[in-house]
PDB file of N, CA and C in Angstrom:
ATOM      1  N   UNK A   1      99.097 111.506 113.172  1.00  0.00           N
ATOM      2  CA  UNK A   1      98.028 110.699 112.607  1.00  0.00           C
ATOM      3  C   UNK A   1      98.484 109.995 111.331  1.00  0.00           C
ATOM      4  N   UNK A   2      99.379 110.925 110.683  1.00  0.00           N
ATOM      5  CA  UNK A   2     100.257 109.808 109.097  1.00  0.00           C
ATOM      6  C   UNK A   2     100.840 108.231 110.058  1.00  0.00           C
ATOM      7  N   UNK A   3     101.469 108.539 110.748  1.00  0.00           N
ATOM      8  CA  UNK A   3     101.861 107.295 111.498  1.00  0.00           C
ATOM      9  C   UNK A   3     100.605 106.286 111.619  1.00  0.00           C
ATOM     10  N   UNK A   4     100.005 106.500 111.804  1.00  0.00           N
ATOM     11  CA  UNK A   4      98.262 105.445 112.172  1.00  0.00           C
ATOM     12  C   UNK A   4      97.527 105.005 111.215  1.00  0.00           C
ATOM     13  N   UNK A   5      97.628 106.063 110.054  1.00  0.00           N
ATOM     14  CA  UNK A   5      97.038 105.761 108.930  1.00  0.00           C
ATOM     15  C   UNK A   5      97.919 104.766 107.853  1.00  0.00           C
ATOM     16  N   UNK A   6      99.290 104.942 108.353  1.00  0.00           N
ATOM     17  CA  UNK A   6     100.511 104.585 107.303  1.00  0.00           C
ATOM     18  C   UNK A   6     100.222 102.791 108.308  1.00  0.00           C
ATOM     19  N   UNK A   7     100.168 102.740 108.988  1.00  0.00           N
ATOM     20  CA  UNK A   7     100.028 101.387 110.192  1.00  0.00           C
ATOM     21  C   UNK A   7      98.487 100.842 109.568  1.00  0.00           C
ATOM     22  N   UNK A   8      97.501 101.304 109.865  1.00  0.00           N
ATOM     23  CA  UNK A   8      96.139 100.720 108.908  1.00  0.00           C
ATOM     24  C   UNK A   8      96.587 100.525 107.535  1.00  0.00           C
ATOM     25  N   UNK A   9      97.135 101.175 106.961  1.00  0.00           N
ATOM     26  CA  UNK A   9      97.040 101.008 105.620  1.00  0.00           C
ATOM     27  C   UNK A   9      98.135  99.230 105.240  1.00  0.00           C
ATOM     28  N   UNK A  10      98.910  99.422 105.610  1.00  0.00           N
ATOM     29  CA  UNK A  10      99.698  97.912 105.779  1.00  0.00           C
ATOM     30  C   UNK A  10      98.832  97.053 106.377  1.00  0.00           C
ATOM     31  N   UNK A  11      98.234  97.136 107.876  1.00  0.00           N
ATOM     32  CA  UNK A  11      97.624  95.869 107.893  1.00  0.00           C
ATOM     33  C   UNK A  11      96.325  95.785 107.070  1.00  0.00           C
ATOM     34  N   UNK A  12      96.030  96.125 106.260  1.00  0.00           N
ATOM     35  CA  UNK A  12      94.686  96.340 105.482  1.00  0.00           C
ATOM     36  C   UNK A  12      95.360  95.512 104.235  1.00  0.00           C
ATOM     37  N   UNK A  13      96.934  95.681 103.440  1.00  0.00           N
ATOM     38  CA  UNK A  13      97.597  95.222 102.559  1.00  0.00           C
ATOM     39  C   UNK A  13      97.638  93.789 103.119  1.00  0.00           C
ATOM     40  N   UNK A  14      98.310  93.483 104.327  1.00  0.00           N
ATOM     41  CA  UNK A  14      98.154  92.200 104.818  1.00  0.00           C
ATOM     42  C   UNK A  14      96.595  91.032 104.985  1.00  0.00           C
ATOM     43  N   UNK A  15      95.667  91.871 105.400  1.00  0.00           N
ATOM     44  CA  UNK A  15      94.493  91.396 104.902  1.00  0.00           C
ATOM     45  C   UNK A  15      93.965  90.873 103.493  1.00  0.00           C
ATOM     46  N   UNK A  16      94.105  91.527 102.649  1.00  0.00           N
ATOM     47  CA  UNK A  16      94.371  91.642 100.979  1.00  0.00           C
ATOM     48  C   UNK A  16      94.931  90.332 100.866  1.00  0.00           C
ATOM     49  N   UNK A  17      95.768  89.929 101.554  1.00  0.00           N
ATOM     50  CA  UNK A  17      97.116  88.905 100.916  1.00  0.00           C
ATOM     51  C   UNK A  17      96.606  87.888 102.052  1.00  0.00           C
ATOM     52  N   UNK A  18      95.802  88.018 103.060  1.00  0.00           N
ATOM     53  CA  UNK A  18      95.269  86.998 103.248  1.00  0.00           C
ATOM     54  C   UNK A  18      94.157  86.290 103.620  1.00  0.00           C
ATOM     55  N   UNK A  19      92.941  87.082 102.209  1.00  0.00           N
ATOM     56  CA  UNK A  19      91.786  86.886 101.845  1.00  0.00           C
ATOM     57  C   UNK A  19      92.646  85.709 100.642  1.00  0.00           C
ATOM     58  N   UNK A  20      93.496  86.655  99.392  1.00  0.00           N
ATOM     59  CA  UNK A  20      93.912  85.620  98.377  1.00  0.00           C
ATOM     60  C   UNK A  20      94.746  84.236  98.534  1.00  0.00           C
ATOM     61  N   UNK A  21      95.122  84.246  99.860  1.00  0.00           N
ATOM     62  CA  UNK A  21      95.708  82.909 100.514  1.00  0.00           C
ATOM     63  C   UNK A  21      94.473  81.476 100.797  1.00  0.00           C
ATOM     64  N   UNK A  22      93.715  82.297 101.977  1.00  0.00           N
ATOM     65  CA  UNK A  22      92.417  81.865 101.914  1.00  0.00           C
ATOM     66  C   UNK A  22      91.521  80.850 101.004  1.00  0.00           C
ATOM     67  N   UNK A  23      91.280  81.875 100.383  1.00  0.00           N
ATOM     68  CA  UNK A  23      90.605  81.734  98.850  1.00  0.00           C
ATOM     69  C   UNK A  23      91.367  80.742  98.036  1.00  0.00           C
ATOM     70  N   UNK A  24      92.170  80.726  97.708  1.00  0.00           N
ATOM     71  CA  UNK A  24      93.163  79.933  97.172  1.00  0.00           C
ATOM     72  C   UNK A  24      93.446  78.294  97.651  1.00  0.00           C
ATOM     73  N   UNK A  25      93.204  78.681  98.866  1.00  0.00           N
ATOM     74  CA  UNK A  25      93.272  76.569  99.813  1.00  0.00           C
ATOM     75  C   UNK A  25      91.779  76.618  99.455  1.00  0.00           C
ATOM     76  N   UNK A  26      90.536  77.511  99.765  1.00  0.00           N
ATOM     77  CA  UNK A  26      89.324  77.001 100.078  1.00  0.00           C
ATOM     78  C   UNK A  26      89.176  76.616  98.208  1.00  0.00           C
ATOM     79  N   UNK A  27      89.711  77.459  97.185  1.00  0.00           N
ATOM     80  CA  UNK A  27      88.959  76.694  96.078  1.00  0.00           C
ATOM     81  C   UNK A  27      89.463  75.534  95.298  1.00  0.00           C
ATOM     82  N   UNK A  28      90.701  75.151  96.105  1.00  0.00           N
ATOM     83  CA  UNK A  28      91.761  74.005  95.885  1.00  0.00           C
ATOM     84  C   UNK A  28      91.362  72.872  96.587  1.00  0.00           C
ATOM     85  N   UNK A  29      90.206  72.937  98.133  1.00  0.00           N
ATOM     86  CA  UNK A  29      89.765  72.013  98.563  1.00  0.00           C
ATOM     87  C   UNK A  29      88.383  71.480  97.823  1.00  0.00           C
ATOM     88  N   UNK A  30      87.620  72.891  97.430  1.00  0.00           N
ATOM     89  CA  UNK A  30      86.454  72.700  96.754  1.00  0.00           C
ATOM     90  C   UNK A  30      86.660  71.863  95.518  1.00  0.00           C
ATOM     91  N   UNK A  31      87.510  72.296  94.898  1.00  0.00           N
ATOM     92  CA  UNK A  31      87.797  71.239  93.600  1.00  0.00           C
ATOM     93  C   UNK A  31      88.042  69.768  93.695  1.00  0.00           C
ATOM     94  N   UNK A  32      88.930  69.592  95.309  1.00  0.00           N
ATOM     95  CA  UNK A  32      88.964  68.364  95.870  1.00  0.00           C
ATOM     96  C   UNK A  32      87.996  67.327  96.458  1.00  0.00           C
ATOM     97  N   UNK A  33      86.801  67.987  96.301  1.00  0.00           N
ATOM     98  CA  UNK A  33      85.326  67.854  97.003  1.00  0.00           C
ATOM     99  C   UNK A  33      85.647  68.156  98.543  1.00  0.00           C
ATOM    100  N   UNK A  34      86.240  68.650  98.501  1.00  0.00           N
ATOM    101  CA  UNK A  34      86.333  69.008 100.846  1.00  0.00           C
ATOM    102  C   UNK A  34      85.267  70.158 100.651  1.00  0.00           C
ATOM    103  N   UNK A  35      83.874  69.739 100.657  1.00  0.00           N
ATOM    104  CA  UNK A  35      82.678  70.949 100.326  1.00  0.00           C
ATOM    105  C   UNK A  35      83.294  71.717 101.743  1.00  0.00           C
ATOM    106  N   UNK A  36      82.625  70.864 103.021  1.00  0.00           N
ATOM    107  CA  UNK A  36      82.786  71.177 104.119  1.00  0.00           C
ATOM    108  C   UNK A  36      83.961  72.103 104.713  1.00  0.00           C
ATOM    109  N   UNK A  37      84.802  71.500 104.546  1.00  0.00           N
ATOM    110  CA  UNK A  37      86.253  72.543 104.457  1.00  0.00           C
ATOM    111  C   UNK A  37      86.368  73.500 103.970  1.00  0.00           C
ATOM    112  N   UNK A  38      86.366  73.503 102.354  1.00  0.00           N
ATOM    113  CA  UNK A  38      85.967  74.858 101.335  1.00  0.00           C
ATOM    114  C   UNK A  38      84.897  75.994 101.803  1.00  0.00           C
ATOM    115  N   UNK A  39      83.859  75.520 102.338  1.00  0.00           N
ATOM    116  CA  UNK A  39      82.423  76.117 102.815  1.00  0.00           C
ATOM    117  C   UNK A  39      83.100  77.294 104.156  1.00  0.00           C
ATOM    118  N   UNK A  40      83.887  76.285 104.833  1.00  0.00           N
ATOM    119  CA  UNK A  40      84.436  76.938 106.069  1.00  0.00           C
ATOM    120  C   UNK A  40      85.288  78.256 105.766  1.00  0.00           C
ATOM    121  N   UNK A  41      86.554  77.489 105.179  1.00  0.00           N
ATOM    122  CA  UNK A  41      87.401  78.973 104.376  1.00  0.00           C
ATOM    123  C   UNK A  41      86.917  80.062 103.232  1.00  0.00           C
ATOM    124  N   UNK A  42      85.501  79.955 102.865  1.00  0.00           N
ATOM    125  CA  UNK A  42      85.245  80.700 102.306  1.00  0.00           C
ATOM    126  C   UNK A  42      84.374  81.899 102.934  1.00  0.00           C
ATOM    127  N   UNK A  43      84.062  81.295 104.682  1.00  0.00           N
ATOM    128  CA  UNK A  43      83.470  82.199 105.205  1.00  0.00           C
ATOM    129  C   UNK A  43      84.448  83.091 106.470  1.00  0.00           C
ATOM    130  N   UNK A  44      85.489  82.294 106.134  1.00  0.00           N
ATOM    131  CA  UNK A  44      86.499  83.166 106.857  1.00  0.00           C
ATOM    132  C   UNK A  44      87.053  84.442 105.733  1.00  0.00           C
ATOM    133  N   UNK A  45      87.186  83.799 104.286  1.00  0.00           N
ATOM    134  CA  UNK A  45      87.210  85.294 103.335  1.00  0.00           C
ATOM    135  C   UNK A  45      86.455  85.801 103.591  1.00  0.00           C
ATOM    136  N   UNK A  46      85.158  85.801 103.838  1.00  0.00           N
ATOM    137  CA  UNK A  46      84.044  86.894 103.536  1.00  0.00           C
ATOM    138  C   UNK A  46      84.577  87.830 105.013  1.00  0.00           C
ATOM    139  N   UNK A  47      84.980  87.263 105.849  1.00  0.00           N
ATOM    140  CA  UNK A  47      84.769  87.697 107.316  1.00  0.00           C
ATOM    141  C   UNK A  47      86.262  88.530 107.411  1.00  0.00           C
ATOM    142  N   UNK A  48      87.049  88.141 106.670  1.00  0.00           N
ATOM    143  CA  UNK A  48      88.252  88.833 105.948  1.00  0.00           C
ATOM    144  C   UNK A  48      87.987  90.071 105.572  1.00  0.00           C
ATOM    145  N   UNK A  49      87.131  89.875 104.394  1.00  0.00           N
ATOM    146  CA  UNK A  49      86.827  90.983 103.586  1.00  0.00           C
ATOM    147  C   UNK A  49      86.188  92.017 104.092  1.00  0.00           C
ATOM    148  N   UNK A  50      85.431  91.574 105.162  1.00  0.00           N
ATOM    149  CA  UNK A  50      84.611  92.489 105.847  1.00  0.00           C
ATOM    150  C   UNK A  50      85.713  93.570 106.695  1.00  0.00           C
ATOM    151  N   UNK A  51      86.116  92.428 107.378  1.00  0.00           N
ATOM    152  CA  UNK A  51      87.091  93.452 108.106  1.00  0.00           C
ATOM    153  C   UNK A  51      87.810  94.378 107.141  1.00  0.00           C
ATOM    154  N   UNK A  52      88.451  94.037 106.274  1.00  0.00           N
ATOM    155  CA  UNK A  52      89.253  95.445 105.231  1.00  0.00           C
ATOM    156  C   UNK A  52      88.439  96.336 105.397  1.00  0.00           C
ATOM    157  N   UNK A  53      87.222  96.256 104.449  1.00  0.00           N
ATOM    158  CA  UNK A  53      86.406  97.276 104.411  1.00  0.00           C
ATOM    159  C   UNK A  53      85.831  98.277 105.623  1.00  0.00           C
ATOM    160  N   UNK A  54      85.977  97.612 106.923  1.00  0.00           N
ATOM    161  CA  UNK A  54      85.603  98.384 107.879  1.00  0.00           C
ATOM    162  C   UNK A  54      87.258  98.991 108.395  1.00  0.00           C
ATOM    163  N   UNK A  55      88.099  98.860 107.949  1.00  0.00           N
ATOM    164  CA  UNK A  55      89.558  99.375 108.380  1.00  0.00           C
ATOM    165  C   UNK A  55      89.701 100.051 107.183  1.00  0.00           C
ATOM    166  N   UNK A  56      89.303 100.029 106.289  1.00  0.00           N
ATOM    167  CA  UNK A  56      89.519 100.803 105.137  1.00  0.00           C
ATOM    168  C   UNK A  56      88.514 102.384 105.552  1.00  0.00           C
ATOM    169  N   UNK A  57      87.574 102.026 105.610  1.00  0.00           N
ATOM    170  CA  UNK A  57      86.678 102.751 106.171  1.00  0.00           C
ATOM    171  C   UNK A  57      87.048 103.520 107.401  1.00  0.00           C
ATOM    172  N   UNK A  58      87.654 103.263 108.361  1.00  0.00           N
ATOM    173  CA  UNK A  58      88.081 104.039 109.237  1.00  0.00           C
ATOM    174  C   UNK A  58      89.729 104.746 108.654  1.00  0.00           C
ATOM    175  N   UNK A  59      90.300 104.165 108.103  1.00  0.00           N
ATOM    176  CA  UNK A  59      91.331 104.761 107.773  1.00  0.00           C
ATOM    177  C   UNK A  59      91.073 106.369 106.667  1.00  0.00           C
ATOM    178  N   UNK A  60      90.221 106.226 105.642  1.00  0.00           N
ATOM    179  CA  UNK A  60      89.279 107.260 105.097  1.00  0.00           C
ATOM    180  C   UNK A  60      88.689 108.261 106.571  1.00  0.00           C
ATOM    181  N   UNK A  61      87.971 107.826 107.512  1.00  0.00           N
ATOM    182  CA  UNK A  61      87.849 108.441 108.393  1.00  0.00           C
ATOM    183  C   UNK A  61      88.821 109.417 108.945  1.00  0.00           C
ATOM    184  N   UNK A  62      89.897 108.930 109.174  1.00  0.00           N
ATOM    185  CA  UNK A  62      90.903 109.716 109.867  1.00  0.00           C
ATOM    186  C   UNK A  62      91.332 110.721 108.860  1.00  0.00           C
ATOM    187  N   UNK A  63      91.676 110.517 107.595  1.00  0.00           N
ATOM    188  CA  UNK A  63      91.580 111.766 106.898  1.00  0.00           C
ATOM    189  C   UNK A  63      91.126 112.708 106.737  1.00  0.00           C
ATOM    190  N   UNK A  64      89.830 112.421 106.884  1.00  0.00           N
ATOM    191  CA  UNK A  64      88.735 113.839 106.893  1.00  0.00           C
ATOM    192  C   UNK A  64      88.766 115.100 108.258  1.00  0.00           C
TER     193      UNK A  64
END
């Protein structure tokens, strides 16, 4: 189970790194006025973020 948890825990790091990728074009377009564009990539972070937290959450799971 260290093997599975050590495997969640990286792609959870990879998530991390690409919520701040994300985030980073969407508030670089927003500044550009691309509302529409910005609007879009900012709901792919949220949908990002979500996912960590529910892989984060199961990874805590498997510990117990």
């Amino acid at each position: 189970m260290d093997s599975e948890r050590a495997q969640l825990s990286s792609a959870s790091t990879t998530l991390e790194e690409l919520v701040a990728k994300v985030t980073a074009v969407g508030e670089r377009l927003h500044a550009d006025g691309e509302e529409s564009l910005a609007h879009e990539l900012f709901e792919v972070e949220r949908a990002l973020r979500g996912a960590d937290r529910r892989l984060r959450g199961v990874t805590v799971r498997m510990r117990g």
